[in-house]
Protein backbone atom coordinates (compact mmCIF):
# COMPACT_ATOMS: atom_id res chain seq x y z
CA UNK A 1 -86.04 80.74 -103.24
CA UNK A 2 -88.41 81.35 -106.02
CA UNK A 3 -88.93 83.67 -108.69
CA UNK A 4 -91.39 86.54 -108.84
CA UNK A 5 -92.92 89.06 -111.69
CA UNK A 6 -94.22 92.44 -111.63
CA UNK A 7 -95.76 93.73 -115.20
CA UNK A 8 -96.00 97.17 -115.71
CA UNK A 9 -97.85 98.89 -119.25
CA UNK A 10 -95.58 100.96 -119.93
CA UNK A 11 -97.63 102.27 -123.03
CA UNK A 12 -100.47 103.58 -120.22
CA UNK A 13 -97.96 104.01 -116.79
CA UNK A 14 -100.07 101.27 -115.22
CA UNK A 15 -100.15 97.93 -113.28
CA UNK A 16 -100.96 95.06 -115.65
CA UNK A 17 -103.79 93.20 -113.63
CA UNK A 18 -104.81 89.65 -114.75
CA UNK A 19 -102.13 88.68 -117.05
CA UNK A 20 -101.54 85.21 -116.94
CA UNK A 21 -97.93 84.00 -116.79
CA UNK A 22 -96.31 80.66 -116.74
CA UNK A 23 -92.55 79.58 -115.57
CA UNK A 24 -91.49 76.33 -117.62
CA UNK A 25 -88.21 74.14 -116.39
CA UNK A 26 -85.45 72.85 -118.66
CA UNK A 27 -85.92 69.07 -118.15
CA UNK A 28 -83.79 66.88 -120.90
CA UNK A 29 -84.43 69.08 -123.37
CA UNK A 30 -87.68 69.93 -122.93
CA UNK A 31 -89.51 72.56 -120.77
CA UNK A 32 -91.93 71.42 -119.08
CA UNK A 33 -94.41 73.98 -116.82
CA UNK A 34 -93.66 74.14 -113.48
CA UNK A 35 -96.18 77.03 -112.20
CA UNK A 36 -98.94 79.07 -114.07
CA UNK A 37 -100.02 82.02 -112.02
CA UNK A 38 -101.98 85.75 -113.23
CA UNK A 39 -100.74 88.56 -111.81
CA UNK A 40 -102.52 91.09 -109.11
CA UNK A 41 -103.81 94.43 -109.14
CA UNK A 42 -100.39 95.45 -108.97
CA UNK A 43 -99.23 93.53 -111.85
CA UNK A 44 -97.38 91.58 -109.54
CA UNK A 45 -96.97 87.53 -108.97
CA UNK A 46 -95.01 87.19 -105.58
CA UNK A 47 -93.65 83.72 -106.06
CA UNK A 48 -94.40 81.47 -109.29
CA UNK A 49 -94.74 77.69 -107.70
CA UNK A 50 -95.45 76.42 -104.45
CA UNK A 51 -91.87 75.20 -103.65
CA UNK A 52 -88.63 76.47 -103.62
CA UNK A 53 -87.09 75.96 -107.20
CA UNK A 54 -83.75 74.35 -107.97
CA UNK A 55 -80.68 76.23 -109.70
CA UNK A 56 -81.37 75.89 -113.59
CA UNK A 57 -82.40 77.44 -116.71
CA UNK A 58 -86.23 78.79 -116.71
CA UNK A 59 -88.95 80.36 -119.29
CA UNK A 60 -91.29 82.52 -118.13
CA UNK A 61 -94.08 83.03 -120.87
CA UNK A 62 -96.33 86.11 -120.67
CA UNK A 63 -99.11 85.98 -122.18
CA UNK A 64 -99.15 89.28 -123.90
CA UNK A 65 -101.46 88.91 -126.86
CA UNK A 66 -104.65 88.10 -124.39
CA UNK A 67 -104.05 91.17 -122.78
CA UNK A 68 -104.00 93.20 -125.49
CA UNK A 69 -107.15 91.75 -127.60
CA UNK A 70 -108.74 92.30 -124.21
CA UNK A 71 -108.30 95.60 -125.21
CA UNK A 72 -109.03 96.02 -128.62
CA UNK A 73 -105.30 97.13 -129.05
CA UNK A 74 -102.87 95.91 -131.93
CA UNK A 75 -99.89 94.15 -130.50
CA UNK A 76 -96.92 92.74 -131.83
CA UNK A 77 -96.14 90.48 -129.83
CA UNK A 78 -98.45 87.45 -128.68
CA UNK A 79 -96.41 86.11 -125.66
CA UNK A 80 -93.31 87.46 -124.15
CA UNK A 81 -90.68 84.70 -123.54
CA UNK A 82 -88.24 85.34 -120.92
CA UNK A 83 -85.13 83.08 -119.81
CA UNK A 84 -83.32 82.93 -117.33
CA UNK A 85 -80.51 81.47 -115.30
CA UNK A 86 -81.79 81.06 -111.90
CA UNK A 87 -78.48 80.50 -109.49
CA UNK A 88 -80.45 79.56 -106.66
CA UNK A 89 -80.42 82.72 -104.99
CA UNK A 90 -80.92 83.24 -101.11
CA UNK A 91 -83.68 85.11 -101.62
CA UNK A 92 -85.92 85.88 -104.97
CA UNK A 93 -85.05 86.19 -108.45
CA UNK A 94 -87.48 88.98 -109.42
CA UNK A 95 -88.27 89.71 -113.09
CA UNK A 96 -89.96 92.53 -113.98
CA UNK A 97 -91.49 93.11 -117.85
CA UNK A 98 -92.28 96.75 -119.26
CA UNK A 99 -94.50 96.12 -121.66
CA UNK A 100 -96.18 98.20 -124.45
CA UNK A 101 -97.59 97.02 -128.13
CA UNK A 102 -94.99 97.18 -130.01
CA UNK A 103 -91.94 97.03 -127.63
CA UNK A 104 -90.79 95.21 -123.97
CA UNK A 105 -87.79 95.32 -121.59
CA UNK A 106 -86.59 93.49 -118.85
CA UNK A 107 -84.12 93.62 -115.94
CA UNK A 108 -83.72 91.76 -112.80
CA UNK A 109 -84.63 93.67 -110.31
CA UNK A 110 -85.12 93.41 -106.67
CA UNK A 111 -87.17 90.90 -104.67
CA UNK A 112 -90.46 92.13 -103.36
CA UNK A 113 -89.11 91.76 -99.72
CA UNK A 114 -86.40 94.22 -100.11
CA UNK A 115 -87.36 96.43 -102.47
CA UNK A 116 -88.22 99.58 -101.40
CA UNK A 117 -91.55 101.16 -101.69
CA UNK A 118 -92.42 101.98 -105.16
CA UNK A 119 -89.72 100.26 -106.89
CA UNK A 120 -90.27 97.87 -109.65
């Protein structure tokens, strides 16, 4: 019961390797982080935190901008914020982010562990 990321330039059809990402907890009105983790060669993070996570409202913050001035590429967008409502699924809430300069989307999709090969 976790959740996990897979980041995809969409801009260049390629993994995004080495982006970091953190996953922040709605606490009293505040969100405090709960895991920081960069993702793989793959652009993937399998599970964000080291125990299984409670139902609630999350942030996951991508750190977009870094990527990009790693590149020498003009970006809008310095960090990608993503919330969700995690229900406490059996399995994994898997969030994957399409990212290019000027433009993202995201979808739940399916958990690493049942999605087939090549998927996102």
């Amino acid at each position: 019961m976790s959740i996990s990321v897979r980041v995809v330039d969409s801009a260049n059809g390629c993994p995004v390797a080495d982006l970091a990402v953190t996953l922040h907890a709605r606490e009293h009105g505040a969100w405090p982080v709960v895991a920081r983790s960069w993702t793989d060669g793959a652009g993937r993070i399998g599970a964000l935190g080291d125990r299984p996570l409670p139902r609630g409202p999350y942030r996951l913050v991508f750190d977009t901008g870094a990527y990009f001035a790693e590149r020498a590429v003009d970006s809008l967008y310095g960090e990608v914020i993503v919330s969700v409502q995690y229900q406490g699924d059996p399995g994994n809430l898997h969030v994957p982010l399409l990212l290019s300069p000027f433009a993202y989307t995201t979808y739940r999709g399916l958990a690493p562990t049942t999605a087939a090969a090549g998927t996102v």
